[in-house]
C-alpha atoms as a PDB file:
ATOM      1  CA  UNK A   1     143.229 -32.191 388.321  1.00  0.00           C
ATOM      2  CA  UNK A   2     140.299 -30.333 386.631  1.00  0.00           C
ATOM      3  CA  UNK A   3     141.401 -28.261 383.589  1.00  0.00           C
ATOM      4  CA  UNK A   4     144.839 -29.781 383.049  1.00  0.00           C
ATOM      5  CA  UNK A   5     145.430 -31.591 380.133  1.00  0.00           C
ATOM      6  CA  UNK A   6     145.260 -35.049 379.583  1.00  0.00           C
ATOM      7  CA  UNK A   7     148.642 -37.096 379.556  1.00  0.00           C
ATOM      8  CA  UNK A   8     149.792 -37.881 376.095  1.00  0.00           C
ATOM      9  CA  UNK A   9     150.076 -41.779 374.880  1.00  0.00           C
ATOM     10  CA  UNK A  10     154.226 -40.953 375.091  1.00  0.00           C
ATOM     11  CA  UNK A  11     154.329 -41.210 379.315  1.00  0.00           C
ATOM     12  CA  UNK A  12     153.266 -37.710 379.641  1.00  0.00           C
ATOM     13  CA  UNK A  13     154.343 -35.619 376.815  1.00  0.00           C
ATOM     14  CA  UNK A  14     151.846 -34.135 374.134  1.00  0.00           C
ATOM     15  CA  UNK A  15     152.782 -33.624 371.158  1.00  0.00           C
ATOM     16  CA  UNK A  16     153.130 -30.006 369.838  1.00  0.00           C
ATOM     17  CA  UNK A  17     151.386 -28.768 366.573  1.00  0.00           C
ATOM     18  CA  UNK A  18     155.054 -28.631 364.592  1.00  0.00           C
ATOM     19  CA  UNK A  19     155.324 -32.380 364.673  1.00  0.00           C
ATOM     20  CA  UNK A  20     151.766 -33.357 364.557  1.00  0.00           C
ATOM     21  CA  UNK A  21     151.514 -31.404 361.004  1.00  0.00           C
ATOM     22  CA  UNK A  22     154.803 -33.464 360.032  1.00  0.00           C
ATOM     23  CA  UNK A  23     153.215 -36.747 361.245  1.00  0.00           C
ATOM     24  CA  UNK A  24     150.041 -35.901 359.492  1.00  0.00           C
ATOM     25  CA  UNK A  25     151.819 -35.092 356.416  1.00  0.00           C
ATOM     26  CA  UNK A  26     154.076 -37.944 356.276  1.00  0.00           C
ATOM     27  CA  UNK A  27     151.229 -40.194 356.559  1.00  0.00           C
ATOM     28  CA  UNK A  28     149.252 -38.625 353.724  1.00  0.00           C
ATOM     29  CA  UNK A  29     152.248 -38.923 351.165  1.00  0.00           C
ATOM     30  CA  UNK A  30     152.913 -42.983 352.223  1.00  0.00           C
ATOM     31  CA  UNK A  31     149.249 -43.309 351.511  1.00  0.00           C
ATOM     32  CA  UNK A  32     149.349 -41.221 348.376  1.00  0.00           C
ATOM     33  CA  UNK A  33     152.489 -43.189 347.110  1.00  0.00           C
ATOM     34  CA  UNK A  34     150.995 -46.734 348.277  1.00  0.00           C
ATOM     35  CA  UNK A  35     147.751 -45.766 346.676  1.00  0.00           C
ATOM     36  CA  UNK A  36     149.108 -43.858 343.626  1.00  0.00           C
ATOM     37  CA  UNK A  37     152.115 -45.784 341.976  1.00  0.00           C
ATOM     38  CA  UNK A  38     150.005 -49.213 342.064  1.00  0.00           C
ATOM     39  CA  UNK A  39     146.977 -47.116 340.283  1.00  0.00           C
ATOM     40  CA  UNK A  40     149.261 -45.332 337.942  1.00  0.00           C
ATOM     41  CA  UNK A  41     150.908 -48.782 336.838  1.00  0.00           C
ATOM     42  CA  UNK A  42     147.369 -50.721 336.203  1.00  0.00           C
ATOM     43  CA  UNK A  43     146.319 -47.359 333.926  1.00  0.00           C
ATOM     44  CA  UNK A  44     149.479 -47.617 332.066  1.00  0.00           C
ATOM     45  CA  UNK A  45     149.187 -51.130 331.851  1.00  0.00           C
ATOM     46  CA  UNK A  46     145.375 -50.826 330.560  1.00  0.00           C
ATOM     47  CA  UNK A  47     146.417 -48.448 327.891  1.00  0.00           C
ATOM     48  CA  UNK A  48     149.398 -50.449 326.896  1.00  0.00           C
ATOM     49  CA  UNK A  49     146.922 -53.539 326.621  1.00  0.00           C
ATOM     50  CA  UNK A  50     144.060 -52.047 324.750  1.00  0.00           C
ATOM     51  CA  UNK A  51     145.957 -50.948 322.142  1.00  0.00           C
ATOM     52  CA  UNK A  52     147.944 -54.017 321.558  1.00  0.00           C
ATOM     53  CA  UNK A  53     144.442 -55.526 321.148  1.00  0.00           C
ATOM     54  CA  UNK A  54     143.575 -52.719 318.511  1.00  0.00           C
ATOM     55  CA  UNK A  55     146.278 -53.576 316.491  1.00  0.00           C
ATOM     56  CA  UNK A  56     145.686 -57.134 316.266  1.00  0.00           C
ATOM     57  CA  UNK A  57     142.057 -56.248 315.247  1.00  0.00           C
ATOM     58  CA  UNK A  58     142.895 -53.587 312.370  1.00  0.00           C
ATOM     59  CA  UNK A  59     145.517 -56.848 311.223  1.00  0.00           C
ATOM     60  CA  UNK A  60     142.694 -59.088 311.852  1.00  0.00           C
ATOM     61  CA  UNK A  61     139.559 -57.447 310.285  1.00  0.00           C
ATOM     62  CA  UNK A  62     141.654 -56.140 307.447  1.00  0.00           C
ATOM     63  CA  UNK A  63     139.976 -56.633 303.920  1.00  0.00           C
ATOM     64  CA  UNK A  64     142.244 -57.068 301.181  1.00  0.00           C
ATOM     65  CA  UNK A  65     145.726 -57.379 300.903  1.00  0.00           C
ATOM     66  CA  UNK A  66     148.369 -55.938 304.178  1.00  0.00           C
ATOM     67  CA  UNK A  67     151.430 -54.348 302.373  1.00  0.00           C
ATOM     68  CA  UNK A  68     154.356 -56.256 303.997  1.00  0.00           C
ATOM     69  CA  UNK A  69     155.556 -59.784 304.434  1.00  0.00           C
ATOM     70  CA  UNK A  70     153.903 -62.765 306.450  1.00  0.00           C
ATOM     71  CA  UNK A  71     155.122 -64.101 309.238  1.00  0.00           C
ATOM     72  CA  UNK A  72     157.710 -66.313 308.935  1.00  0.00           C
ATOM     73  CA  UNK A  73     155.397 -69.172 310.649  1.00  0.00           C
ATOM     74  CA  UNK A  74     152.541 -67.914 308.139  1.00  0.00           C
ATOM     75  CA  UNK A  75     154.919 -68.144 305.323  1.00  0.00           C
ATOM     76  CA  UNK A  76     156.236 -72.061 306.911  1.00  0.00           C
ATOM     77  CA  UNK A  77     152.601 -73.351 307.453  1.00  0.00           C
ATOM     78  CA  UNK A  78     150.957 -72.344 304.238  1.00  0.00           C
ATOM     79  CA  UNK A  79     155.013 -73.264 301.934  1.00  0.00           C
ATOM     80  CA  UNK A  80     155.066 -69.870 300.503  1.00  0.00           C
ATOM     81  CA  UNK A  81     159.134 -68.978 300.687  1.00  0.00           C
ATOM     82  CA  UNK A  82     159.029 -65.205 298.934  1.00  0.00           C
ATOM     83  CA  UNK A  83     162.569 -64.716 297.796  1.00  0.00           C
ATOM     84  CA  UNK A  84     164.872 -62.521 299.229  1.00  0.00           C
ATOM     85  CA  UNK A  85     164.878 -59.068 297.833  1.00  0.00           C
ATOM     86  CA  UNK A  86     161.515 -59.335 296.520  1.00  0.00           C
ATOM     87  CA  UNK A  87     159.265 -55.678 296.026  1.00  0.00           C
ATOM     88  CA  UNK A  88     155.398 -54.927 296.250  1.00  0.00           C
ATOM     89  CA  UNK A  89     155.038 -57.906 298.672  1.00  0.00           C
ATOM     90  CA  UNK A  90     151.313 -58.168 300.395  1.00  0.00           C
ATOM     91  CA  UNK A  91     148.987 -60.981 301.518  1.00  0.00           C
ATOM     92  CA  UNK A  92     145.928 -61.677 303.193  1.00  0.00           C
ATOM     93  CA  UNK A  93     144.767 -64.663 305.269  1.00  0.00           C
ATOM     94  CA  UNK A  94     141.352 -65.991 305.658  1.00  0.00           C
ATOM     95  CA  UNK A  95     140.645 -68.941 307.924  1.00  0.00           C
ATOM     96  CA  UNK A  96     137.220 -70.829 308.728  1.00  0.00           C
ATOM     97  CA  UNK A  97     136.346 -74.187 309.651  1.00  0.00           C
ATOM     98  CA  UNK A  98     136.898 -76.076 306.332  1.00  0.00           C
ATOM     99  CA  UNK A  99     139.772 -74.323 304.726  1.00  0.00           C
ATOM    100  CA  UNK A 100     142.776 -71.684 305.304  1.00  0.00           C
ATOM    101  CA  UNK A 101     144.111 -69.275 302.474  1.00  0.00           C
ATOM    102  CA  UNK A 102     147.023 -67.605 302.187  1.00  0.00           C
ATOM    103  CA  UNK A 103     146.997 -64.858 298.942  1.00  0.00           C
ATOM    104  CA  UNK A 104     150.413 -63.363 298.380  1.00  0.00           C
ATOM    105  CA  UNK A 105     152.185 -61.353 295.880  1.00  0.00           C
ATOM    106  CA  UNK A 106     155.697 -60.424 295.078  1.00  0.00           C
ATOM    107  CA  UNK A 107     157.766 -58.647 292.699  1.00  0.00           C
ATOM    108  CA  UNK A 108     160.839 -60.889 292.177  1.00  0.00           C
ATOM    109  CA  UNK A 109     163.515 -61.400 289.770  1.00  0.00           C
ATOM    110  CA  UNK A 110     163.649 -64.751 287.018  1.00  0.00           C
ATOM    111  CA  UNK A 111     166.546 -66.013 289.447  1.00  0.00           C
ATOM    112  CA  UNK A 112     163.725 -65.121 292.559  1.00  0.00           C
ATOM    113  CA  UNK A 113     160.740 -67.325 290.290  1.00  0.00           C
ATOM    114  CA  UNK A 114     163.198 -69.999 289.390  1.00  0.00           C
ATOM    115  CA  UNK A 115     164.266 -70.558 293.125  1.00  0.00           C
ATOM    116  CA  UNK A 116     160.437 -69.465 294.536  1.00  0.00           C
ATOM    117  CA  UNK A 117     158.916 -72.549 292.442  1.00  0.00           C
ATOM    118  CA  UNK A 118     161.568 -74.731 293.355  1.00  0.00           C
ATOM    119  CA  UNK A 119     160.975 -74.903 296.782  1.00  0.00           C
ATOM    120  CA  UNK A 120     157.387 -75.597 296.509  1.00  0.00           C
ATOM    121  CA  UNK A 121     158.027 -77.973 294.095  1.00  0.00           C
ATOM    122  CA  UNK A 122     158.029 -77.757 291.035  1.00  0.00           C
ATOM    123  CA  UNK A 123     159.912 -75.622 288.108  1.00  0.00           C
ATOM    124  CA  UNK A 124     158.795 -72.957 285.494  1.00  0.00           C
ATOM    125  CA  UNK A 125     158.379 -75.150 282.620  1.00  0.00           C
ATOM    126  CA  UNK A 126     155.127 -76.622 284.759  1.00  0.00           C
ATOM    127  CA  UNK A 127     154.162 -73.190 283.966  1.00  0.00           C
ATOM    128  CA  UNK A 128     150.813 -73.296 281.623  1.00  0.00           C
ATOM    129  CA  UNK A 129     150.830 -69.912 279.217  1.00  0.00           C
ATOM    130  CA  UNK A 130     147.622 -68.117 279.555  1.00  0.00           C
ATOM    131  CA  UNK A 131     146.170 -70.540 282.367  1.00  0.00           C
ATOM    132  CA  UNK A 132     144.967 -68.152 285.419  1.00  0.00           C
ATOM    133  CA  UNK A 133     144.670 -70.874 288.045  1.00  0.00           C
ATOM    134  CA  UNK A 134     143.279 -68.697 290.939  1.00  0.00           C
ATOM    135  CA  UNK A 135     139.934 -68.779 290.564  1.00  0.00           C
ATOM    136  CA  UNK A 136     137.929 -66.067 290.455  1.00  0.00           C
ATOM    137  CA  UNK A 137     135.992 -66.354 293.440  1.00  0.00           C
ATOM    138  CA  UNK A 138     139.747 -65.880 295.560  1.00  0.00           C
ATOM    139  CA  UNK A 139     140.731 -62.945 293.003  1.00  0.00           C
ATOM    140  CA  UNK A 140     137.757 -61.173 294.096  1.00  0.00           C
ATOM    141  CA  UNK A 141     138.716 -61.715 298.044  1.00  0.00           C
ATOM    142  CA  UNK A 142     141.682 -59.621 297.376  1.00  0.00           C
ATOM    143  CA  UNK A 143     141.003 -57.560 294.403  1.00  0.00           C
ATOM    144  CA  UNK A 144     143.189 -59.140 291.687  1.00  0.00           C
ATOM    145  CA  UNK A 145     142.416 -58.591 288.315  1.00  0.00           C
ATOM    146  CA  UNK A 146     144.826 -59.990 286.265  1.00  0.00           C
ATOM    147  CA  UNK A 147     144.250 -57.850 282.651  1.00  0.00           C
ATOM    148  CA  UNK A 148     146.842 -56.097 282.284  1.00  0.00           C
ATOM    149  CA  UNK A 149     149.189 -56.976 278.949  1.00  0.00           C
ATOM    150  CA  UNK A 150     150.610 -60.142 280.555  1.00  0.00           C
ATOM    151  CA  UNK A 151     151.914 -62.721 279.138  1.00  0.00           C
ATOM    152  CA  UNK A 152     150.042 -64.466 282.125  1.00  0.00           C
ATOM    153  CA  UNK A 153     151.080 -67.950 282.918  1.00  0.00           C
ATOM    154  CA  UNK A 154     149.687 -70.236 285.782  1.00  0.00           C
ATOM    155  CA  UNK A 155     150.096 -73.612 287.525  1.00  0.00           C
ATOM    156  CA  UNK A 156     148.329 -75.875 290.708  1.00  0.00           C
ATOM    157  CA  UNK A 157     150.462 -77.542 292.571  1.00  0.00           C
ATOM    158  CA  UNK A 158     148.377 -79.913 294.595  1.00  0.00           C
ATOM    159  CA  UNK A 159     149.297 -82.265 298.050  1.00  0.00           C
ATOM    160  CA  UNK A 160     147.415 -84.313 300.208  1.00  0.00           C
ATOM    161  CA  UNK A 161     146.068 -82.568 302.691  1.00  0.00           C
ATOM    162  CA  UNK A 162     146.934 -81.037 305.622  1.00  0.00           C
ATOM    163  CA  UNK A 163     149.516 -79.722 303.300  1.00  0.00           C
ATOM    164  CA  UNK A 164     148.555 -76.682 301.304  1.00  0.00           C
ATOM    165  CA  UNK A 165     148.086 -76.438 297.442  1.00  0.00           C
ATOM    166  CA  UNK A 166     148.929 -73.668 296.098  1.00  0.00           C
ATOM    167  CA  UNK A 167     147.573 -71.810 292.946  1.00  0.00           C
ATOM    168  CA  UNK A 168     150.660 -69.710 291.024  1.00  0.00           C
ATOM    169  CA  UNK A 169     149.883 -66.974 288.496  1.00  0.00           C
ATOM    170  CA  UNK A 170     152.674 -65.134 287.062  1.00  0.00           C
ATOM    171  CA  UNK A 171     152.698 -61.563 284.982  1.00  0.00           C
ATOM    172  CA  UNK A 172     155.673 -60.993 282.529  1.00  0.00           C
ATOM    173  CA  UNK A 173     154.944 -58.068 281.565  1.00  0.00           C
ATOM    174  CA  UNK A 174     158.078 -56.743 282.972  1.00  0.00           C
ATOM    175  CA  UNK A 175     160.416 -59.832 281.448  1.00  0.00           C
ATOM    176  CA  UNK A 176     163.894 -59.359 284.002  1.00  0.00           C
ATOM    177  CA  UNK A 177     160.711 -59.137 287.027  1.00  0.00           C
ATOM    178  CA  UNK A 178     157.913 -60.992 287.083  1.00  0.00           C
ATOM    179  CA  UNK A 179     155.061 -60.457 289.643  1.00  0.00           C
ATOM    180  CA  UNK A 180     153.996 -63.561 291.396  1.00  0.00           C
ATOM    181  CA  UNK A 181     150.630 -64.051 292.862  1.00  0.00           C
ATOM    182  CA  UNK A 182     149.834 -66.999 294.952  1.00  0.00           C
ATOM    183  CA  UNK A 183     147.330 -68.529 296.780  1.00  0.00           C
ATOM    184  CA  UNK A 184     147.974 -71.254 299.371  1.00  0.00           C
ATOM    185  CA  UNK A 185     144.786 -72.972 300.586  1.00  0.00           C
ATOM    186  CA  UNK A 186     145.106 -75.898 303.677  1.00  0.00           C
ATOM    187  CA  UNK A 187     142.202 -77.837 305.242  1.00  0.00           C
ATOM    188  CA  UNK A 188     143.164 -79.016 308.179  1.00  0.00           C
END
């Protein structure tokens, strides 16, 4: 019949404008919500993940020494055991082809020193008064200048590689807390 209106799809019916608004609406918010939560996670995600990699490159591009402690696998791979309780602990690693360096150093107690050089090795009367046995080339990588009244003692305890030698300088200035400076060089 001319002018009548088509049949709808439902046998007949058509739809009025209440429930084709609903429909419509309904639609657009699954789509927003299908769309939108997957798009808000990857942004959150992205932001999360850049600045984890920020962070590891201030730790990584840092010059001089990073107040805290190393890692425990840092402090395992290079023999460096800081005593418990020690103060005014930094370090700084450099690696390259050739050669790995660890430079640490701690404020510890004479009990701390005593039980510091004997798990590396060796024991304080090794100590040589007035012998600074980091060179000067690795106190410059970290800033070190060791002039202060001292007494300054130093020893090298050397392996065969891969293990790490370490270079020990120790300040007495303060007698009941020495501050230990070490560097802990491995070629691999």
């Amino acid at each position: 019949m001319p002018g009548a209106p088509e049949p709808g799809r439902d046998g007949g019916r058509t739809e009025d404008r209440r429930h084709m608004i609903r429909r419509r609406w309904l639609t657009a918010t699954i789509i927003v919500l299908l769309i939108g939560i997957p798009a808000g996670y990857l942004v959150i995600s992205a932001n999360q993940s850049r600045n984890s990699g920020r962070d590891k490159e201030d730790k990584y591009s840092a010059t001089g020494l990073t107040e805290g402690w190393p890692s425990k696998v840092q402090r395992r791979l290079y023999d460096v055991p800081i005593p418990p309780y020690s103060a005014e602990v930094a370090y700084y690693e450099t690696n390259n082809w050739r050669t790995s360096r660890l430079y640490v150093q701690f404020l510890t107690s004479n009990e701390g020193l005593a039980k510091f050089l004997k798990q590396i090795g060796t024991t304080e009367s090794k100590l040589k008064p007035k012998d600074l046995t980091i060179s000067k080339r690795d106190r410059n990588v970290v800033g070190w200048e060791f002039t202060g009244p001292g007494p300054w003692s130093g020893l090298t305890r050397e392996q065969k590689d891969p293990a790490p030698t370490q270079d020990v300088v120790v300040d007495r200035a303060n007698p009941e807390h020495p501050m230990v400076y070490v560097v802990s060089t491995t070629t691999p």
